[in-house]
PDB file of N, CA and C in Angstrom:
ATOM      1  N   UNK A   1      18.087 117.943-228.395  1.00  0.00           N
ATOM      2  CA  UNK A   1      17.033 117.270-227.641  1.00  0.00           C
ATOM      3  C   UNK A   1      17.347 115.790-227.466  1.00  0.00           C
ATOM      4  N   UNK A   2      17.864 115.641-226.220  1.00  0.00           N
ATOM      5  CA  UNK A   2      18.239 113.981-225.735  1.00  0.00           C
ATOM      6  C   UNK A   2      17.060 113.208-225.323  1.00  0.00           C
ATOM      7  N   UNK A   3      16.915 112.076-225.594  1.00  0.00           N
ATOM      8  CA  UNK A   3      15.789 111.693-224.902  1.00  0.00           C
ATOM      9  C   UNK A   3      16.614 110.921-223.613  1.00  0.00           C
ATOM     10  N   UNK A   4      16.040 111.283-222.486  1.00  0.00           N
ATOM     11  CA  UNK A   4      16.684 111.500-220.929  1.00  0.00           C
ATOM     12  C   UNK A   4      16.766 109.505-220.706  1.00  0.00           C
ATOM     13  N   UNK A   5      16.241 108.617-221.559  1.00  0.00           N
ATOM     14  CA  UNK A   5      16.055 106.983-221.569  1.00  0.00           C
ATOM     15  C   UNK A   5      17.020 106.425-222.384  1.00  0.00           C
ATOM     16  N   UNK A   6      17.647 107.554-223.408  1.00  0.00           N
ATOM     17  CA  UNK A   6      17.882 106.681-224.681  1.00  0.00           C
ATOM     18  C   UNK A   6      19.704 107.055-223.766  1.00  0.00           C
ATOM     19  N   UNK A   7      20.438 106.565-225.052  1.00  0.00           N
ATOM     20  CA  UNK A   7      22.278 106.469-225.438  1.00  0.00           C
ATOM     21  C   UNK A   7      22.572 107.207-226.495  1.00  0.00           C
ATOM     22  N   UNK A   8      23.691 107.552-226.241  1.00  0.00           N
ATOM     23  CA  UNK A   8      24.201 108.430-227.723  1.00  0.00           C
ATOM     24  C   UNK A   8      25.231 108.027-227.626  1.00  0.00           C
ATOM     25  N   UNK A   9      25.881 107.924-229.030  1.00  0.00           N
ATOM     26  CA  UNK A   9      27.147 107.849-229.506  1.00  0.00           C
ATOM     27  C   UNK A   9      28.447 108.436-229.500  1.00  0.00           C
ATOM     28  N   UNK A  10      29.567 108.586-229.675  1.00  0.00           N
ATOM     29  CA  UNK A  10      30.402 108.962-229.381  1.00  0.00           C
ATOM     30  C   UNK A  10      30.832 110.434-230.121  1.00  0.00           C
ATOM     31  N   UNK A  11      30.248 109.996-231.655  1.00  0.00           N
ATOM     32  CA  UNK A  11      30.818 111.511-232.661  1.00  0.00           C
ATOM     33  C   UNK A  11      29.740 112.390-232.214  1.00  0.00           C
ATOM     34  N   UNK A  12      28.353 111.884-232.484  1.00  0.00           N
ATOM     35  CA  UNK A  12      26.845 112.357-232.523  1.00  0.00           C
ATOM     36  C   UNK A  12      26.823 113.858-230.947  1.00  0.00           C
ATOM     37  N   UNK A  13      27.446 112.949-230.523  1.00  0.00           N
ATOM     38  CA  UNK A  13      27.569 113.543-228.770  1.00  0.00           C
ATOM     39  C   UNK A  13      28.934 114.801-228.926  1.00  0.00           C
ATOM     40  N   UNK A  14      29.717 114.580-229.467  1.00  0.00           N
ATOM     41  CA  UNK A  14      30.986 115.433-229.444  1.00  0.00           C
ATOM     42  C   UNK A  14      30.384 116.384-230.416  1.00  0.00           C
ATOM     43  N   UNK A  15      29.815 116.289-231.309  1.00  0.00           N
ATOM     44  CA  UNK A  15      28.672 117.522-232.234  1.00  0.00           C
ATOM     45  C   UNK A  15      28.331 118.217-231.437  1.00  0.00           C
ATOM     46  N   UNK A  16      27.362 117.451-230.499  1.00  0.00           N
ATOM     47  CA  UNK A  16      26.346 118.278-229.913  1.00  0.00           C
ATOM     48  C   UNK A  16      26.973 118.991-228.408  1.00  0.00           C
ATOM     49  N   UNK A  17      28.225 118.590-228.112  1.00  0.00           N
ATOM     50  CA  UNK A  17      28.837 119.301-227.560  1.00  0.00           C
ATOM     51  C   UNK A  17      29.889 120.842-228.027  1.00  0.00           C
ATOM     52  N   UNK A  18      30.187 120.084-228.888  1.00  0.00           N
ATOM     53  CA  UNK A  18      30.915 121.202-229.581  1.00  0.00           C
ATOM     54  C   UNK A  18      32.498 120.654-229.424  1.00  0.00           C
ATOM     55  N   UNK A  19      32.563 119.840-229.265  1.00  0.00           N
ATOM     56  CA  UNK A  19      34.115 119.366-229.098  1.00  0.00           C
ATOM     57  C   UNK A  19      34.691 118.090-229.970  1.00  0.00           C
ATOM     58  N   UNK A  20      35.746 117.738-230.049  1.00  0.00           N
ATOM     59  CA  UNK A  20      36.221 116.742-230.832  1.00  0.00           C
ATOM     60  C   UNK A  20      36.333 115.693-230.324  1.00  0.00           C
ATOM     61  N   UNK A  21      35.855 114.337-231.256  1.00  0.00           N
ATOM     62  CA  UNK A  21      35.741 113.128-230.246  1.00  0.00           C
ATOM     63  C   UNK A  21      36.919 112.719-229.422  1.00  0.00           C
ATOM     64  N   UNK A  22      38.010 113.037-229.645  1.00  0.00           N
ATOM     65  CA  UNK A  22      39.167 112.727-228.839  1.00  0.00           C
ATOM     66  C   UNK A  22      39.464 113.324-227.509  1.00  0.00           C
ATOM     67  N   UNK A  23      38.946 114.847-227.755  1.00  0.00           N
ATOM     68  CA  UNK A  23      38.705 115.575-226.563  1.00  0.00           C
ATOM     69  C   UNK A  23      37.762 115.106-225.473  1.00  0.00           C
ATOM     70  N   UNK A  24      36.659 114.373-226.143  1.00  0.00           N
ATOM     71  CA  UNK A  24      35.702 113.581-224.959  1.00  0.00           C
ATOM     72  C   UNK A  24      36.089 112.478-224.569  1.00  0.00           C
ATOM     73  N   UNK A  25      37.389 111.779-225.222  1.00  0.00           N
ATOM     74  CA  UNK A  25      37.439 111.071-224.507  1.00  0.00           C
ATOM     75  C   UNK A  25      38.752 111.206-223.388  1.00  0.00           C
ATOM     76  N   UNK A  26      39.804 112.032-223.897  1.00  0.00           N
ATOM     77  CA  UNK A  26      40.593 112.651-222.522  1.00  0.00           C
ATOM     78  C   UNK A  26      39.425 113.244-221.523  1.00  0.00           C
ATOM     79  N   UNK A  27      38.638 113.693-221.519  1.00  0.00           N
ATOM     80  CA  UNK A  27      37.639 114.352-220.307  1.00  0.00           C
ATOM     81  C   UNK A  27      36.856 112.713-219.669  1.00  0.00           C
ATOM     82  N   UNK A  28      36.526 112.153-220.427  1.00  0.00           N
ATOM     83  CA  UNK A  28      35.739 111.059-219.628  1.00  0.00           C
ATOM     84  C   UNK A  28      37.399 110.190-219.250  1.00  0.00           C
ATOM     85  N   UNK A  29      38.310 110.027-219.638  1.00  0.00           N
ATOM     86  CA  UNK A  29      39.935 109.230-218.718  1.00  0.00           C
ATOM     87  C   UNK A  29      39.999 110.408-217.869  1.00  0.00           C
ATOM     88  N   UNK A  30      39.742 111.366-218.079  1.00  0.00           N
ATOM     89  CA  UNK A  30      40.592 112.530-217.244  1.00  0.00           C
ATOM     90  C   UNK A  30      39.417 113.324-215.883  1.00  0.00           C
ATOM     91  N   UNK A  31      37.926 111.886-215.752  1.00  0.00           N
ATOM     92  CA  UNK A  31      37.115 112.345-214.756  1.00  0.00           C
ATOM     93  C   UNK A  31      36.233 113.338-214.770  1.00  0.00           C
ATOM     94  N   UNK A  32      36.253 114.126-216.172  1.00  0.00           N
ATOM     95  CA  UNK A  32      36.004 115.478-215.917  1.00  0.00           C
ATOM     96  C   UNK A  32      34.332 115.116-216.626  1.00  0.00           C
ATOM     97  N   UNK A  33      33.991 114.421-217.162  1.00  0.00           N
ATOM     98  CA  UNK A  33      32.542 113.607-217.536  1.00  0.00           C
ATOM     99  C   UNK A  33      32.318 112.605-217.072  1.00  0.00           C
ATOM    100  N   UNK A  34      30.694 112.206-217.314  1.00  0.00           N
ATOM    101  CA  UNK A  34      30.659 110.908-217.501  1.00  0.00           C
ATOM    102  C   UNK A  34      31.476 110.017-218.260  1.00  0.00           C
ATOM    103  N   UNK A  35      31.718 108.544-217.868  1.00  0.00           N
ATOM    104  CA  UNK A  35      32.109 107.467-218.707  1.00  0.00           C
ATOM    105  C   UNK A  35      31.385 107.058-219.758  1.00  0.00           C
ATOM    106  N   UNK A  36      31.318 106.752-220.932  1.00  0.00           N
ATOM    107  CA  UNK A  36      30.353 105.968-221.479  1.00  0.00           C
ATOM    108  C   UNK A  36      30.477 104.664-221.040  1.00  0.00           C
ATOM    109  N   UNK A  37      29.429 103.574-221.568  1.00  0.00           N
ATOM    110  CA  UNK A  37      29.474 102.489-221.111  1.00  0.00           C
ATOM    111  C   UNK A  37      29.066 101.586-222.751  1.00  0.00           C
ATOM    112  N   UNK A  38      30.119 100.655-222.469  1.00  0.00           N
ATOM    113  CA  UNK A  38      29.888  99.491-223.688  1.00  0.00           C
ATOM    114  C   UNK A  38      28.221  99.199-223.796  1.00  0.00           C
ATOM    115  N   UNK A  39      27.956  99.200-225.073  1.00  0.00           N
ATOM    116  CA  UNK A  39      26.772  98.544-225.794  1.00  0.00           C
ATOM    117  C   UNK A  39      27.088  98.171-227.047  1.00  0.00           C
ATOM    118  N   UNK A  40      27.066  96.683-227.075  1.00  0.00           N
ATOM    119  CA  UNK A  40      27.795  95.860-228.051  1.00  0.00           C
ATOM    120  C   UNK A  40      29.078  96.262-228.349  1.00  0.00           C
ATOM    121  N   UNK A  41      29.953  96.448-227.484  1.00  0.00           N
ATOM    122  CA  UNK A  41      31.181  96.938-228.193  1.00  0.00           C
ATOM    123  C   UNK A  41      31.042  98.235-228.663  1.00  0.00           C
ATOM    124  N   UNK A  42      30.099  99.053-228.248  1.00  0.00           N
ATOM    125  CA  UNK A  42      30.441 100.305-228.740  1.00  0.00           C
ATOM    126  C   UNK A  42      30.467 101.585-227.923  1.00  0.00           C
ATOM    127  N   UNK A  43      30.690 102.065-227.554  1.00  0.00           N
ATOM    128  CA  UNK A  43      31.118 103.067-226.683  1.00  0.00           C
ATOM    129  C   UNK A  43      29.928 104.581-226.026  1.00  0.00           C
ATOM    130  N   UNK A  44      28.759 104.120-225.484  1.00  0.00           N
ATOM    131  CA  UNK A  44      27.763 105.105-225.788  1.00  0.00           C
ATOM    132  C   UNK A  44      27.259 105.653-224.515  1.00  0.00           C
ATOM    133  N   UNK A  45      27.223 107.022-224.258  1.00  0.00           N
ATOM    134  CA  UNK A  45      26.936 107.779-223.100  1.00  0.00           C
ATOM    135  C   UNK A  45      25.273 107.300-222.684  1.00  0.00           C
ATOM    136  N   UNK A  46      25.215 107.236-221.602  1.00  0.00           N
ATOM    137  CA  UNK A  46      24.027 107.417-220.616  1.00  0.00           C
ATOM    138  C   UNK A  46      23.423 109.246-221.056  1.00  0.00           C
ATOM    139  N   UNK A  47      22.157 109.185-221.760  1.00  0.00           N
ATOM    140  CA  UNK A  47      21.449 110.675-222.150  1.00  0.00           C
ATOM    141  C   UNK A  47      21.414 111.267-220.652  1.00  0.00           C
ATOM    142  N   UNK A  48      21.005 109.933-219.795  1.00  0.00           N
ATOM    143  CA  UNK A  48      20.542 111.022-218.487  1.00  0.00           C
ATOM    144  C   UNK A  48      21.918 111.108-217.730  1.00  0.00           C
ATOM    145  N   UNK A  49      22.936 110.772-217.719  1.00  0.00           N
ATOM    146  CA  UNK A  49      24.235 110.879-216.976  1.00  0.00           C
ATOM    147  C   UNK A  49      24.096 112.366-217.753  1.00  0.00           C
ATOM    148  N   UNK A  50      24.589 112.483-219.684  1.00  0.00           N
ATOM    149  CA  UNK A  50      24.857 113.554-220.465  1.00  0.00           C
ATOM    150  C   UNK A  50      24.478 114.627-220.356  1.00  0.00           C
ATOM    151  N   UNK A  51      23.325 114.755-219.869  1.00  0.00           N
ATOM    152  CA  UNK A  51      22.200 116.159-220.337  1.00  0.00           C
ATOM    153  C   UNK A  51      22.644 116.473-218.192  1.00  0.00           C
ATOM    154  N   UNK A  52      22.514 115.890-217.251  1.00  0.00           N
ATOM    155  CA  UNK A  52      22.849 116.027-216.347  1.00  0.00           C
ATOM    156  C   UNK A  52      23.812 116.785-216.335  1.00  0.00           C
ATOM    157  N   UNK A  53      25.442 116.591-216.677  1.00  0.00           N
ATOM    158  CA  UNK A  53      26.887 116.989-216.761  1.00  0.00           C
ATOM    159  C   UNK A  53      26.614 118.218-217.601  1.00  0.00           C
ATOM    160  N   UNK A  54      25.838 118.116-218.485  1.00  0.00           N
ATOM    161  CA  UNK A  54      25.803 119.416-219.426  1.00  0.00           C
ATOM    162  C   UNK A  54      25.255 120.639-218.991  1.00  0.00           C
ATOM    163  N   UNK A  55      24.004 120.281-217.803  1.00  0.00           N
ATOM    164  CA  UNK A  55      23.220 121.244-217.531  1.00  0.00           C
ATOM    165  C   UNK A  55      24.192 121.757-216.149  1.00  0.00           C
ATOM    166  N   UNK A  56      25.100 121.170-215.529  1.00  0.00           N
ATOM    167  CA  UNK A  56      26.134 121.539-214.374  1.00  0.00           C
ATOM    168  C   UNK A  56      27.603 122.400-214.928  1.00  0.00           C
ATOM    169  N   UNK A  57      27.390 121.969-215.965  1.00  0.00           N
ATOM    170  CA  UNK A  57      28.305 123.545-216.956  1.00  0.00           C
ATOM    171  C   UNK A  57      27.988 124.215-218.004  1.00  0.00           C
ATOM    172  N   UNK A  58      26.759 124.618-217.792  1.00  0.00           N
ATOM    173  CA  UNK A  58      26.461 125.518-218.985  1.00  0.00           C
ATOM    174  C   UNK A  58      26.524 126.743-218.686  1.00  0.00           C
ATOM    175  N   UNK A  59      26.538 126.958-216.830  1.00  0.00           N
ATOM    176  CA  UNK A  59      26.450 127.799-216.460  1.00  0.00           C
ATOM    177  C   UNK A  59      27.752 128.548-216.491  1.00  0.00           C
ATOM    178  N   UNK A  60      29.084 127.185-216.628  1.00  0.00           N
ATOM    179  CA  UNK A  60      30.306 128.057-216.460  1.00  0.00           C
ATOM    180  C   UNK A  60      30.955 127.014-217.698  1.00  0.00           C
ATOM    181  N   UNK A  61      30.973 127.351-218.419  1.00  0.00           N
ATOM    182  CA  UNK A  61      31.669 126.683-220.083  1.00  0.00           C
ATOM    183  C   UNK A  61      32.955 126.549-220.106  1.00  0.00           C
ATOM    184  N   UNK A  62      33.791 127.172-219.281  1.00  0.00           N
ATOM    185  CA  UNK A  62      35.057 127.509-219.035  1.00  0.00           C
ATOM    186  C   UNK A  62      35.787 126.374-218.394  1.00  0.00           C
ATOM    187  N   UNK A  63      34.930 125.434-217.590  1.00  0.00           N
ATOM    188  CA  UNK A  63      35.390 124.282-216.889  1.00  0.00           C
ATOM    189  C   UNK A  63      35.092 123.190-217.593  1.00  0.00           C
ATOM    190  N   UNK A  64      34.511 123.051-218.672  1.00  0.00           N
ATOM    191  CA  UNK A  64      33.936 122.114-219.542  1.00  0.00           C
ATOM    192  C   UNK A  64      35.059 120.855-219.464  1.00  0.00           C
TER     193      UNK A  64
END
């Protein structure tokens, strides 16, 4: 449960994806996600970019 206003973090987010943080970040260099965007130097997804991208492949997991 994202709140669709807030940011998430980089590990927190690769949990709740199911993937390894390194893997999210070849997919966000490699176009295939959102970017995160700096907050204080730290690296944190847009919830409403996230839950957006998530709900456009849940249907096909295979393209993730």
């Amino acid at each position: 449960p994202l709140n669709p206003q807030g940011y998430s973090r980089l590990q927190p987010t690769a949990e709740l994806i199911g993937l390894h943080h390194q893997t999210l970040r070849r997919f966000w260099k490699a176009g295939k996600m959102p970017k995160p965007v700096n907050v204080n130097g730290i690296p944190m997804f847009k919830n409403s970019e996230l839950l957006a991208w998530l709900e456009s492949h849940t249907s096909n997991t295979s393209e993730v």
